[in-house]
C-alpha atoms as a PDB file:
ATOM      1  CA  UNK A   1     -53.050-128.018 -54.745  1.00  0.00           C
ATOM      2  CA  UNK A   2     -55.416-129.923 -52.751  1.00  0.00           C
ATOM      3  CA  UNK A   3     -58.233-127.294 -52.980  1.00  0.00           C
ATOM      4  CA  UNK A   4     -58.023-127.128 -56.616  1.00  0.00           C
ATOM      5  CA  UNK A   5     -61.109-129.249 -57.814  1.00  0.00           C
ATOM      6  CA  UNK A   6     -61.479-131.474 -60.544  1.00  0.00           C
ATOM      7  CA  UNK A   7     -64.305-132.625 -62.889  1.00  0.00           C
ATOM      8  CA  UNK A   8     -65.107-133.526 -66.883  1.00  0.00           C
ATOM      9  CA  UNK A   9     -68.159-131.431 -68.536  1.00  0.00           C
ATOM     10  CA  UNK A  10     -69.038-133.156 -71.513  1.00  0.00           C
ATOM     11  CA  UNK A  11     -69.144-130.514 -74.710  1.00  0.00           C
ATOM     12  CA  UNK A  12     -69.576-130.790 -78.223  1.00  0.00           C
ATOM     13  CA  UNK A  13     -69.438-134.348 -78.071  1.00  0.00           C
ATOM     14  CA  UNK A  14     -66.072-134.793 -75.876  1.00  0.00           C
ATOM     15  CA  UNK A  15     -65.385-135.124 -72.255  1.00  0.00           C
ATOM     16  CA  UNK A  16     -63.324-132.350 -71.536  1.00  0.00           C
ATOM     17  CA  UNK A  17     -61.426-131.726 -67.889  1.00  0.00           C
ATOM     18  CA  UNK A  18     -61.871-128.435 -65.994  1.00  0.00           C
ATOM     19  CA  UNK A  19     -59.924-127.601 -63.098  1.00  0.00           C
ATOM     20  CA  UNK A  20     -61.317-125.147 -60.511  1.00  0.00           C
ATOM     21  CA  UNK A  21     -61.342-122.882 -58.204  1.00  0.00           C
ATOM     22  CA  UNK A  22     -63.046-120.965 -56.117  1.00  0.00           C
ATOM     23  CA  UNK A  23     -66.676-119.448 -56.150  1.00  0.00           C
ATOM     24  CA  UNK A  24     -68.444-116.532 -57.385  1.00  0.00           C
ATOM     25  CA  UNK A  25     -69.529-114.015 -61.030  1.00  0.00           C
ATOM     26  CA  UNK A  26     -65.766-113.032 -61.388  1.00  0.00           C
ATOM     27  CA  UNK A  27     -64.832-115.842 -63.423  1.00  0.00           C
ATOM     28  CA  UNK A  28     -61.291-116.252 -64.750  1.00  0.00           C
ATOM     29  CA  UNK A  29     -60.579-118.610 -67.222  1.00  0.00           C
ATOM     30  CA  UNK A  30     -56.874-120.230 -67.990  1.00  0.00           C
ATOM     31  CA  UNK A  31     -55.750-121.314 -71.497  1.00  0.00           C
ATOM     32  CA  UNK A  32     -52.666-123.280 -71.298  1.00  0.00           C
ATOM     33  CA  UNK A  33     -49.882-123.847 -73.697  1.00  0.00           C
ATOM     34  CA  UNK A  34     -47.397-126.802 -74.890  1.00  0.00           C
ATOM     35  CA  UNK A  35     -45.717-128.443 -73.118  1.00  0.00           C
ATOM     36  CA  UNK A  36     -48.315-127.578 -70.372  1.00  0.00           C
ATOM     37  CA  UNK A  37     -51.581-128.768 -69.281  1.00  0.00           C
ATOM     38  CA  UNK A  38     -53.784-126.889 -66.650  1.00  0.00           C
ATOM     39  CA  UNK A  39     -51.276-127.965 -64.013  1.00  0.00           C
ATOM     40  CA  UNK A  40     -48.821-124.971 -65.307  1.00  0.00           C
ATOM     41  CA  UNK A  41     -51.706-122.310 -64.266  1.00  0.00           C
ATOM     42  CA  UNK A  42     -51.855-123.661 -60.411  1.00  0.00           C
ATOM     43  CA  UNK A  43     -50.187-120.470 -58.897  1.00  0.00           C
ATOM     44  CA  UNK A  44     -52.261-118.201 -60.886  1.00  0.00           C
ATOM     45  CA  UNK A  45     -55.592-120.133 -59.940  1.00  0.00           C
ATOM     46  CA  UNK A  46     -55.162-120.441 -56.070  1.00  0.00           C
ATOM     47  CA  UNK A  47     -53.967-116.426 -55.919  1.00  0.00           C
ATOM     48  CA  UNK A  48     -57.300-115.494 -57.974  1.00  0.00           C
ATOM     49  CA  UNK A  49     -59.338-117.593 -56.125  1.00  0.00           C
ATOM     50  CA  UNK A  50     -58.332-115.784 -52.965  1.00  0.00           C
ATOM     51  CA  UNK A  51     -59.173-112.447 -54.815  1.00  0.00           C
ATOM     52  CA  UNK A  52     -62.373-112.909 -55.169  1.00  0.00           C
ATOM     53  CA  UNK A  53     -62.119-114.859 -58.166  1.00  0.00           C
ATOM     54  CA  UNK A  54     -63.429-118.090 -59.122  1.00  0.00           C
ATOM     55  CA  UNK A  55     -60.755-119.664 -61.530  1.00  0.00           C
ATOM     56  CA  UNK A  56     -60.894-122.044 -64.429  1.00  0.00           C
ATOM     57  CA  UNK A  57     -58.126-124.573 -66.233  1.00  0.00           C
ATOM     58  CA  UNK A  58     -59.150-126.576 -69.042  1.00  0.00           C
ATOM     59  CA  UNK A  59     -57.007-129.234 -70.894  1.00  0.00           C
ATOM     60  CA  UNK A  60     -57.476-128.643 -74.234  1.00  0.00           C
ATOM     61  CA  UNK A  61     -58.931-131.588 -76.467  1.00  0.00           C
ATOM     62  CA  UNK A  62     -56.594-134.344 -76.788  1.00  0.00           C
ATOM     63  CA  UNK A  63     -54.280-132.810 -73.462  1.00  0.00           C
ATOM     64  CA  UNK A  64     -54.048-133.903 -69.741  1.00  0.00           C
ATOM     65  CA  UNK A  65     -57.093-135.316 -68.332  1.00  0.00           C
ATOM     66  CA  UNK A  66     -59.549-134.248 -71.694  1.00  0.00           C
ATOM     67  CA  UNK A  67     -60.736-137.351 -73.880  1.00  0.00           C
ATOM     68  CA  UNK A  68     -58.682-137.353 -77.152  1.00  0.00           C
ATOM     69  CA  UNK A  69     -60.524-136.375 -80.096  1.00  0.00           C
ATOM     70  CA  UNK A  70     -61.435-139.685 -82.844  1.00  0.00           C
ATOM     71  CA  UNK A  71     -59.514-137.901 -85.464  1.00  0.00           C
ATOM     72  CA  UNK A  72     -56.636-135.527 -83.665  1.00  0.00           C
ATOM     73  CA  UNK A  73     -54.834-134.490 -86.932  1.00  0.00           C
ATOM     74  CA  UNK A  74     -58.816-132.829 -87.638  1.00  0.00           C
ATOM     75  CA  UNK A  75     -58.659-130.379 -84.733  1.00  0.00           C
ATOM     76  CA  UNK A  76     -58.654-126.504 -85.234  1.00  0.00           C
ATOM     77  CA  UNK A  77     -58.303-123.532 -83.274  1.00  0.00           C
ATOM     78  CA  UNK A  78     -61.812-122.585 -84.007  1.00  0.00           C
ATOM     79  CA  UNK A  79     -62.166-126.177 -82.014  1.00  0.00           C
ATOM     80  CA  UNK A  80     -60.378-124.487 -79.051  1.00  0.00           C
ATOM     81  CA  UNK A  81     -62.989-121.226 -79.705  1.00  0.00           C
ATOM     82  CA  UNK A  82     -65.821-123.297 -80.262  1.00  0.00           C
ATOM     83  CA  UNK A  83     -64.630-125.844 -76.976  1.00  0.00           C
ATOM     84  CA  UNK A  84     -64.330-122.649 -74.474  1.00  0.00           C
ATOM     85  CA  UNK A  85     -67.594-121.176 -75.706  1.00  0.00           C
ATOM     86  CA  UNK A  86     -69.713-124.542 -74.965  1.00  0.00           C
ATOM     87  CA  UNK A  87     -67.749-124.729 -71.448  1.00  0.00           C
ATOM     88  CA  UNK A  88     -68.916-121.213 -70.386  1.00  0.00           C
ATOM     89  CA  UNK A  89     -72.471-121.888 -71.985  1.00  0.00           C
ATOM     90  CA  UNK A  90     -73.315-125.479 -70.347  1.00  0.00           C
ATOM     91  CA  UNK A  91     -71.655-123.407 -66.672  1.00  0.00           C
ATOM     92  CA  UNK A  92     -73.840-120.608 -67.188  1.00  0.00           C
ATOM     93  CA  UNK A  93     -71.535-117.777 -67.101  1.00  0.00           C
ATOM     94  CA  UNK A  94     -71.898-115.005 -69.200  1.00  0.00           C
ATOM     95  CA  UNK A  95     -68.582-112.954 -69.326  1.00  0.00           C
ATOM     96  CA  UNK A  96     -65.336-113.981 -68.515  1.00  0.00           C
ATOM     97  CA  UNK A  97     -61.656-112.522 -67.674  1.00  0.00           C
ATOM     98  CA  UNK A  98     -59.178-114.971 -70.110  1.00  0.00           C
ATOM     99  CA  UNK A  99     -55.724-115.539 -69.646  1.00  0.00           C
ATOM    100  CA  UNK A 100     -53.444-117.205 -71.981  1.00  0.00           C
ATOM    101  CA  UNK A 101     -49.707-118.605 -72.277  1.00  0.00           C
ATOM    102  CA  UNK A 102     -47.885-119.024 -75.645  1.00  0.00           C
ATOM    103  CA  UNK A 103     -50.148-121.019 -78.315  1.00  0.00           C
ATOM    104  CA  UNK A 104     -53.032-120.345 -76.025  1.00  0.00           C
ATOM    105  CA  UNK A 105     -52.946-116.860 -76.477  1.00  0.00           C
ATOM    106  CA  UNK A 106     -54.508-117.240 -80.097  1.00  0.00           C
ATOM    107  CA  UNK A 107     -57.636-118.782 -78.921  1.00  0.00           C
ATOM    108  CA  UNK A 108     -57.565-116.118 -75.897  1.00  0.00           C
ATOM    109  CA  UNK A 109     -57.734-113.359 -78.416  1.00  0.00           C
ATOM    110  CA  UNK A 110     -59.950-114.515 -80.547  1.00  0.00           C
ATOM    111  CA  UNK A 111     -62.312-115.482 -78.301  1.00  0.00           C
ATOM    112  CA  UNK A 112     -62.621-111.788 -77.068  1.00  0.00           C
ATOM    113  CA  UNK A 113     -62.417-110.876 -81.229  1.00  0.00           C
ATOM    114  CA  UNK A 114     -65.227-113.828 -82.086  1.00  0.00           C
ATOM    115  CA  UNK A 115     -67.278-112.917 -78.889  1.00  0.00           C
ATOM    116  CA  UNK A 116     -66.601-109.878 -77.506  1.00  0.00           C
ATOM    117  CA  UNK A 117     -69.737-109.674 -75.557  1.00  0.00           C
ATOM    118  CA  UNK A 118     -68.509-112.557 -73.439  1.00  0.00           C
ATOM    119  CA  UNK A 119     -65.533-111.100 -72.618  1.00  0.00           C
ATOM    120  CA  UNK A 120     -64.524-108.557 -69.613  1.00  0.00           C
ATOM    121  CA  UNK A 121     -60.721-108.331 -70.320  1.00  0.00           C
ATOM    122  CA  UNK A 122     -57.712-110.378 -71.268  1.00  0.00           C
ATOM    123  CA  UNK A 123     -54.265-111.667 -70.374  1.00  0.00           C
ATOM    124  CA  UNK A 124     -51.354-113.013 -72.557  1.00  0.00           C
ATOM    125  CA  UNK A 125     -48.224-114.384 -71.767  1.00  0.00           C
ATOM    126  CA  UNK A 126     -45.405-114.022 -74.110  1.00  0.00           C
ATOM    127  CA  UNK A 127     -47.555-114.044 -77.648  1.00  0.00           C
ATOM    128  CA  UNK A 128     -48.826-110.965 -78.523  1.00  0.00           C
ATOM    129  CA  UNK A 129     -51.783-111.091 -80.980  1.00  0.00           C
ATOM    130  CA  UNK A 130     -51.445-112.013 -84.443  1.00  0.00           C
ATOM    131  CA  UNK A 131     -53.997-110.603 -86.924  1.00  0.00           C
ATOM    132  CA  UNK A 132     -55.053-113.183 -90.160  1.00  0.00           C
ATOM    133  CA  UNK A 133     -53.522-111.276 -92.441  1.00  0.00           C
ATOM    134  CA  UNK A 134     -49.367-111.318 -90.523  1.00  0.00           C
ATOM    135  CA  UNK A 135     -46.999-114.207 -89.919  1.00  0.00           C
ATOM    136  CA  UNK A 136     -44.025-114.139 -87.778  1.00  0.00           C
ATOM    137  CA  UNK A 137     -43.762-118.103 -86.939  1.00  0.00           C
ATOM    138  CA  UNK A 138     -41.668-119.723 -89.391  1.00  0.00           C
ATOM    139  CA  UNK A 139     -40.316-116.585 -91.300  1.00  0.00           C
ATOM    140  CA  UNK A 140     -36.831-115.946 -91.609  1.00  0.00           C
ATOM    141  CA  UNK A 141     -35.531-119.303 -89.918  1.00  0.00           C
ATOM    142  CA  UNK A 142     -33.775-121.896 -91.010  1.00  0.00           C
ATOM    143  CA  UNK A 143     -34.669-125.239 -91.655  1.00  0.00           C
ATOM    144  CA  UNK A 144     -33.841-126.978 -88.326  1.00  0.00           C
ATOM    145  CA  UNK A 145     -36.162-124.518 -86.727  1.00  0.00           C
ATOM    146  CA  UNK A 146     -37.854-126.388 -84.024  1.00  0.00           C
ATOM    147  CA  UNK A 147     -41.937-125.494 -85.503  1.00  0.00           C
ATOM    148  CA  UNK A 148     -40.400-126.439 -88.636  1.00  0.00           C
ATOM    149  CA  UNK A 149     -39.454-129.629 -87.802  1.00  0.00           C
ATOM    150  CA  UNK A 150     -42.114-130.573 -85.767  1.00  0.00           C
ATOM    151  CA  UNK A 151     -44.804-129.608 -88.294  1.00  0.00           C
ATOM    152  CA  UNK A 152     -42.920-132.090 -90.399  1.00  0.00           C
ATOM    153  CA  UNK A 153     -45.452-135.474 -90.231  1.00  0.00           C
ATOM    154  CA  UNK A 154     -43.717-137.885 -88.099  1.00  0.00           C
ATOM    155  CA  UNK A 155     -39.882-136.221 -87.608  1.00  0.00           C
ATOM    156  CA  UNK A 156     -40.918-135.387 -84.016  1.00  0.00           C
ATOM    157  CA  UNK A 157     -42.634-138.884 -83.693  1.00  0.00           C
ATOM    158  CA  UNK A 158     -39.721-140.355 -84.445  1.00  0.00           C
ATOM    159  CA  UNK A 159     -37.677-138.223 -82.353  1.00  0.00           C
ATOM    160  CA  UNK A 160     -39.800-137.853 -79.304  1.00  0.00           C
ATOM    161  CA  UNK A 161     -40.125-142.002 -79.755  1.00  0.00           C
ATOM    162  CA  UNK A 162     -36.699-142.794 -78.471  1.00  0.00           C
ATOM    163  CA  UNK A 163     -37.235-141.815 -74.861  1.00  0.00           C
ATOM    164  CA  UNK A 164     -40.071-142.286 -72.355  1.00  0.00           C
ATOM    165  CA  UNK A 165     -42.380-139.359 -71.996  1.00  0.00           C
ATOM    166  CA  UNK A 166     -40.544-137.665 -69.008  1.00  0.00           C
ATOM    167  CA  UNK A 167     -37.925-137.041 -70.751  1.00  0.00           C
ATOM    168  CA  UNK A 168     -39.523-135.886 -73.850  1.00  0.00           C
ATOM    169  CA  UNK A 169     -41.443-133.190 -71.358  1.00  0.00           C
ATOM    170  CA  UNK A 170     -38.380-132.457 -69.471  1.00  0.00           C
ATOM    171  CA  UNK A 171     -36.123-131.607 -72.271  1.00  0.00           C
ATOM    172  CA  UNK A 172     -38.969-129.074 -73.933  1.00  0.00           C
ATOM    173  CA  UNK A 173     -39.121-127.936 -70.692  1.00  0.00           C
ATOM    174  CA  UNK A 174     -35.092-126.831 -70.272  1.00  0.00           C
ATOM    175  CA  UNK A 175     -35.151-125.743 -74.135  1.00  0.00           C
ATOM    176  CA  UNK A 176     -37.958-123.530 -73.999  1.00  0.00           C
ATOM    177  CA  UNK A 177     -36.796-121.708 -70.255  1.00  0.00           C
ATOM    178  CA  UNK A 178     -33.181-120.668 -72.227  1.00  0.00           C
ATOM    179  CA  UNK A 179     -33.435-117.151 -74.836  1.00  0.00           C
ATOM    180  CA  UNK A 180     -32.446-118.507 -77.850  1.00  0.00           C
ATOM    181  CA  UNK A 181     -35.202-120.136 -80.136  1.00  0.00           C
ATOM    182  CA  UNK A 182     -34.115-124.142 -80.301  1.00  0.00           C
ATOM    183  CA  UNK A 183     -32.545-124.877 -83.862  1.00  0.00           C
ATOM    184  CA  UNK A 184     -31.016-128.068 -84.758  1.00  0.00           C
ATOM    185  CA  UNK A 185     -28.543-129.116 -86.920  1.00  0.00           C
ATOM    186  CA  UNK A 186     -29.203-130.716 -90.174  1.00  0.00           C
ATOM    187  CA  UNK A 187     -28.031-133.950 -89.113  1.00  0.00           C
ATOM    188  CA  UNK A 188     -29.556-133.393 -85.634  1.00  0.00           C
ATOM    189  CA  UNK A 189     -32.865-133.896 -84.253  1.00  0.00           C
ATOM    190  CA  UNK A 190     -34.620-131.119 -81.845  1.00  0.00           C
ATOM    191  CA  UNK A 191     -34.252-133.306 -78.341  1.00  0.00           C
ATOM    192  CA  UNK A 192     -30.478-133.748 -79.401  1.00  0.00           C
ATOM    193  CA  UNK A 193     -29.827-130.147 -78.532  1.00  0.00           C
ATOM    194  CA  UNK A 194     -30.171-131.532 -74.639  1.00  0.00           C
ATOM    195  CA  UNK A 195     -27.119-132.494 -72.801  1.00  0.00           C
ATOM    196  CA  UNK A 196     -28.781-135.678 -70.840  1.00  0.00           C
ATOM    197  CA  UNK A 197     -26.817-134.522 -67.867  1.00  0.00           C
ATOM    198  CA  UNK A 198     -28.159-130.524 -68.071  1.00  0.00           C
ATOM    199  CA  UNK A 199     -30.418-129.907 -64.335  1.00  0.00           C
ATOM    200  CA  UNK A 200     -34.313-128.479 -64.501  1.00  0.00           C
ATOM    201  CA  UNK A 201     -34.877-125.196 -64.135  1.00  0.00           C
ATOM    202  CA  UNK A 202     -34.829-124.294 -60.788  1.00  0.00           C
ATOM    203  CA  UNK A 203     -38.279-123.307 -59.983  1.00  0.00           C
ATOM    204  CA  UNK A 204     -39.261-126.472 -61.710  1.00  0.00           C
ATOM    205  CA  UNK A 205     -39.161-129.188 -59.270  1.00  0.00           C
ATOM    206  CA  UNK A 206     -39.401-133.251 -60.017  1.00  0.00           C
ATOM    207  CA  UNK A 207     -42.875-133.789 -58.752  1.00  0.00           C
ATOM    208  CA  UNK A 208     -43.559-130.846 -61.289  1.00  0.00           C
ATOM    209  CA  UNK A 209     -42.072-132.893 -64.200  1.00  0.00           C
ATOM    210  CA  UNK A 210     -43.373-135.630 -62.669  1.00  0.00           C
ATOM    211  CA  UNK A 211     -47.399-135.025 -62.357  1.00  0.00           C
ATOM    212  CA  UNK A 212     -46.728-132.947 -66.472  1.00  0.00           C
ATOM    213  CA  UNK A 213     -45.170-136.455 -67.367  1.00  0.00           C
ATOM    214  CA  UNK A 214     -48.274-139.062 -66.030  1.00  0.00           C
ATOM    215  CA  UNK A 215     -50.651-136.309 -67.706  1.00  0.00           C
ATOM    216  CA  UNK A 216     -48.722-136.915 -71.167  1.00  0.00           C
ATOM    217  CA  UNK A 217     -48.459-140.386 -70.680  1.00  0.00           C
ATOM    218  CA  UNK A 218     -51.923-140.672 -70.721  1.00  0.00           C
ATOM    219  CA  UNK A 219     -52.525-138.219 -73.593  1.00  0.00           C
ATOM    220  CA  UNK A 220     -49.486-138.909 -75.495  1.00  0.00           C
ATOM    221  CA  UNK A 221     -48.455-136.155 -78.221  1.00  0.00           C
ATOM    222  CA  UNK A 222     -50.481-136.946 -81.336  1.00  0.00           C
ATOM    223  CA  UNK A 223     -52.779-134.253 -80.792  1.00  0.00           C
ATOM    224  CA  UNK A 224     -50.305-131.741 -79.045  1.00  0.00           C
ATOM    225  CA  UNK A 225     -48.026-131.679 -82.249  1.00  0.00           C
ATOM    226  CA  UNK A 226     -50.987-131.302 -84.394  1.00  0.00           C
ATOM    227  CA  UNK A 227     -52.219-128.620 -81.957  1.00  0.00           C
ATOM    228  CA  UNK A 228     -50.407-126.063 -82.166  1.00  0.00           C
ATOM    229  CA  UNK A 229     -47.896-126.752 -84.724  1.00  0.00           C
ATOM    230  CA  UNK A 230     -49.434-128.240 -87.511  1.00  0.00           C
ATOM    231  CA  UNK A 231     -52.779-126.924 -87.247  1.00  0.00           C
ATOM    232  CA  UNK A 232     -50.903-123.007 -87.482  1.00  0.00           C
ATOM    233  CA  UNK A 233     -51.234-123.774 -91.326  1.00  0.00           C
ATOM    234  CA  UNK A 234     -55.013-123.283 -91.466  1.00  0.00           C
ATOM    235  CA  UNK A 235     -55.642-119.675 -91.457  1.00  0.00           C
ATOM    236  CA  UNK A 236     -58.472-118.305 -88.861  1.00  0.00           C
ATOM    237  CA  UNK A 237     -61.105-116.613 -91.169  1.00  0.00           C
ATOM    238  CA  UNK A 238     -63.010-113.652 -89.902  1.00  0.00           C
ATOM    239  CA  UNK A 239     -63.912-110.071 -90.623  1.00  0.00           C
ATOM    240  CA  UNK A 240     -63.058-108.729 -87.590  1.00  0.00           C
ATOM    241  CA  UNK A 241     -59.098-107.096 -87.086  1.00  0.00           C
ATOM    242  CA  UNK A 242     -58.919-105.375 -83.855  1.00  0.00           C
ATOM    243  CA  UNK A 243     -59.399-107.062 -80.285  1.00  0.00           C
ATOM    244  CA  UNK A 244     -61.381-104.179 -78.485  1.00  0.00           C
ATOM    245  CA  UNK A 245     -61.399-105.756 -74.956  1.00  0.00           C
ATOM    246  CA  UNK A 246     -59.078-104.190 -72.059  1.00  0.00           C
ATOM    247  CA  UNK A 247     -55.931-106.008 -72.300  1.00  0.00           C
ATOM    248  CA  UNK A 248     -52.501-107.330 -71.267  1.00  0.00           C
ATOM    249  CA  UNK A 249     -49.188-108.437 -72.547  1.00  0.00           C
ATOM    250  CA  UNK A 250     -47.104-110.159 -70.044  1.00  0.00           C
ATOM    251  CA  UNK A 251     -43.243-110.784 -71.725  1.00  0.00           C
ATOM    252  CA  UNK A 252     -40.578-112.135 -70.143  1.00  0.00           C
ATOM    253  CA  UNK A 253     -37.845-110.400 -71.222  1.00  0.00           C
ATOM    254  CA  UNK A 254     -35.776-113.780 -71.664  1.00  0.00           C
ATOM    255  CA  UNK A 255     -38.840-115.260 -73.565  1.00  0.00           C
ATOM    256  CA  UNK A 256     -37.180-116.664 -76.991  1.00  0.00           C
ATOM    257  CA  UNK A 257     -40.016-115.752 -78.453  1.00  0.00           C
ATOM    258  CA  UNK A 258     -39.035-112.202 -78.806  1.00  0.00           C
ATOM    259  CA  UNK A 259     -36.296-113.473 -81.265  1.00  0.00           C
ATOM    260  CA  UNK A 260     -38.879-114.400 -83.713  1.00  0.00           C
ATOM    261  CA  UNK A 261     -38.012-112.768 -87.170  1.00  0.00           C
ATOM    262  CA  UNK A 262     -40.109-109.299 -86.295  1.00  0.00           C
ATOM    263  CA  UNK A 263     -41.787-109.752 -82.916  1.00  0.00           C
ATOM    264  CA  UNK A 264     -39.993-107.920 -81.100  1.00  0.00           C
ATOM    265  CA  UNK A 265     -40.487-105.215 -83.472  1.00  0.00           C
ATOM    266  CA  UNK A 266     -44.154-105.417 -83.437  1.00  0.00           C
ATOM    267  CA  UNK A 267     -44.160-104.917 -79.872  1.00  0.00           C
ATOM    268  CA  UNK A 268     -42.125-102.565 -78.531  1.00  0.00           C
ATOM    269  CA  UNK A 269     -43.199 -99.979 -81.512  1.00  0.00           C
ATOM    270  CA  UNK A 270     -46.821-100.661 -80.577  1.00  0.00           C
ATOM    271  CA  UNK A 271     -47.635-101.813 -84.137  1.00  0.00           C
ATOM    272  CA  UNK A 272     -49.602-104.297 -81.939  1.00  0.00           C
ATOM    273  CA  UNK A 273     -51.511-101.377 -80.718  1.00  0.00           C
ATOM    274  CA  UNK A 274     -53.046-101.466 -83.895  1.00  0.00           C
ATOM    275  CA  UNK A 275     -55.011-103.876 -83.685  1.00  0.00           C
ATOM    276  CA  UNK A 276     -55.850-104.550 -79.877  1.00  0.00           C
ATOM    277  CA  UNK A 277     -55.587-100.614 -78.748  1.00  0.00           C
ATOM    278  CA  UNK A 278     -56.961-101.236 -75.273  1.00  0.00           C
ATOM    279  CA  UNK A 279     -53.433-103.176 -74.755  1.00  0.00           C
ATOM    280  CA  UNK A 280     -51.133-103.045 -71.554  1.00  0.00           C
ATOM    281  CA  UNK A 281     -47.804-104.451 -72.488  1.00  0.00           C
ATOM    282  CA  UNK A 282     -45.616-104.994 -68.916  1.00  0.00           C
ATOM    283  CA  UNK A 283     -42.248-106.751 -69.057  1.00  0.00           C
ATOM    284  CA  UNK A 284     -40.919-109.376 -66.062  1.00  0.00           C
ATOM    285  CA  UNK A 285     -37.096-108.571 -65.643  1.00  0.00           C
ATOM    286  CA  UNK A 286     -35.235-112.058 -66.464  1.00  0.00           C
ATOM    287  CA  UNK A 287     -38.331-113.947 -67.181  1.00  0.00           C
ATOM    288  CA  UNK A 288     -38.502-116.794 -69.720  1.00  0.00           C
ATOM    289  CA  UNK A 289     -41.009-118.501 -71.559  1.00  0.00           C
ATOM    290  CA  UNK A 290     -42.603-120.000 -68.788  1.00  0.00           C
ATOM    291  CA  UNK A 291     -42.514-116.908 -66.705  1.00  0.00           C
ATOM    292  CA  UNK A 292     -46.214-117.372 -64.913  1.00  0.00           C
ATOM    293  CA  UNK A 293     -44.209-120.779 -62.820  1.00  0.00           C
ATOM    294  CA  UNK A 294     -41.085-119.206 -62.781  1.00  0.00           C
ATOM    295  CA  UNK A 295     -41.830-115.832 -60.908  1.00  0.00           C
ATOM    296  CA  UNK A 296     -45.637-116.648 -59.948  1.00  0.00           C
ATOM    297  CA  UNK A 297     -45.873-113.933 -57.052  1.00  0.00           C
ATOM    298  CA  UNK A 298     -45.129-111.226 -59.816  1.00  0.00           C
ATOM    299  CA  UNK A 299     -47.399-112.802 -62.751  1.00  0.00           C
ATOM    300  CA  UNK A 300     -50.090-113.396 -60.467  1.00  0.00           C
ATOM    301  CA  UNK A 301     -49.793-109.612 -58.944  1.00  0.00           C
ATOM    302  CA  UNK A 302     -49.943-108.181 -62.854  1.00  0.00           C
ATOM    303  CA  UNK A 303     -53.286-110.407 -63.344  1.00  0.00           C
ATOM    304  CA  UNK A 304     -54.829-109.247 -60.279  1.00  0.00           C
ATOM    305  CA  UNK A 305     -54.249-106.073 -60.750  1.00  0.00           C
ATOM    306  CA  UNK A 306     -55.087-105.828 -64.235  1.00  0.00           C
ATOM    307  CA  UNK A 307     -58.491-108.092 -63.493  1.00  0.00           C
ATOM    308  CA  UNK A 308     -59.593-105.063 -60.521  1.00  0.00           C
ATOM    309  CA  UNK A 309     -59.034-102.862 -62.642  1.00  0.00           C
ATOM    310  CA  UNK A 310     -61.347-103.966 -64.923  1.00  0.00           C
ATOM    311  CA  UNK A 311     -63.844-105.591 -63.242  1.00  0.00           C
END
């Protein structure tokens, strides 16, 4: 990780951290999800790199490294738009390749749908895009439904609040690498579903949890539960429907995102074809959520092939 470099470009009145890597036009740029901070892109970004590529990691506003914005509970995913725009502008590159995991697959498409002309292709990881006008979060679920619960003001506070931060990012960590979507009891709270005594995943090591942990420490989770979970409520207004960019779905079949009340559906029966039609959809045998860390030598194969392709 050593050749991965770091720095803060100041944008739209926040210093925000890149990391990068590599040199070069071909620029590939890597939205991260929750709970995940540039760090969960670091395979992707050094296999890139030695494409050809030079590769790109921010932390979102109010994540990792990134100053936290005055008013957290105010930021949108236009900010997210708006924040990746300013980066590319104040670096001077015109078009980019973007790849995003879960929640950071919304501001990956609609980047390419606000901007096309910026964009040479992109890359999602378990999300598929969501047009304005659908829904498949919340629907259908009951009420213990983790996004549910955590768009509640202050029920994850509370519940995140009685352990220290490593714990908080280990247990997401375990719930979100098993198929089923986590759901807790009436009477229980989301980290409750986590048997204290239950091992990380085993292509996620301790100095993993360990380096995700100090990053949340500093940034704490005020803005991460605000973005993405309550900020889903505010709708993303535009004209535009259909994502015309070259394109790629990357689902791990294990992903328990797939058992989200009509995803699956939407997929595999290409109603998502619909509305990005230039779209690649290639499933990772046993792959979970966080499929980019847990097979990186296949993810990072799919995005270099895909990105030559394109290029």
């Amino acid at each position: 990780m050593d050749q991965i470099l770091h720095k803060h470009v100041e944008v739209r009145g926040l210093k925000l951290h890149i990391a990068e890597i590599g040199t070069g036009e071909k620029v590939v740029v890597f939205l991260h999800g929750f709970p995940e901070i540039w760090y969960s892109w670091r395979h992707q970004m050094i296999a890139v790199a030695k494409a050809g590529y030079r590769a790109i990691a921010p932390d979102y506003r109010g994540y990792g490294l990134s100053e936290i914005p005055s008013e957290p509970e105010k930021t949108t995913f236009k900010d997210l738009i708006d924040d990746l725009l300013a980066i590319l502008d104040l670096l001077s590159i015109p078009k980019v390749f973007v790849v995003g995991k879960d929640f950071g697959g919304r501001p990956t498409n609609y980047f390419a749908l606000l901007h096309p002309e910026r964009v040479s292709g992109i890359i999602t990881l378990g999300a598929p895009f969501i047009p304005p006008s659908r829904s498949f979060a919340v629907e259908g679920q009951p009420e213990g439904f983790y996004i549910s619960r955590w768009q509640e003001q202050g029920r994850a506070e509370a519940d995140f609040g009685r352990f220290d931060v490593k714990t908080v990012v280990k247990n997401i960590y375990i719930l979100f690498s098993k198929s089923d979507i986590p759901i807790a009891e009436e009477n229980k709270e989301i980290m409750d579903l986590v048997d204290p005594s239950t091992p990380l995943p085993n292509w996620f090591s301790e100095e993993d949890l360990s380096i995700y942990a100090a990053l949340y420490e500093k940034s704490g989770f005020r803005t991460p539960l605000h973005m993405p979970y309550r900020a889903l409520r505010e709708p993303l207004s535009t004209t535009a429907t259909k994502v015309m960019a070259p394109a790629l779905l990357i689902v791990g079949e294990k992903d328990y995102l797939l058992k989200f009340q009509g995803i699956e559906n939407y997929i595999t029966s290409g109603m998502v074809k619909e509305y990005v039609p230039n779209l690649e959809i290639v499933y990772v045998a046993e792959g979970s959520h966080f499929v980019q860390e847990q097979f990186p030598d296949k993810v990072n194969q799919l995005i270099i092939n895909f990105l030559s392709n394109h290029i």
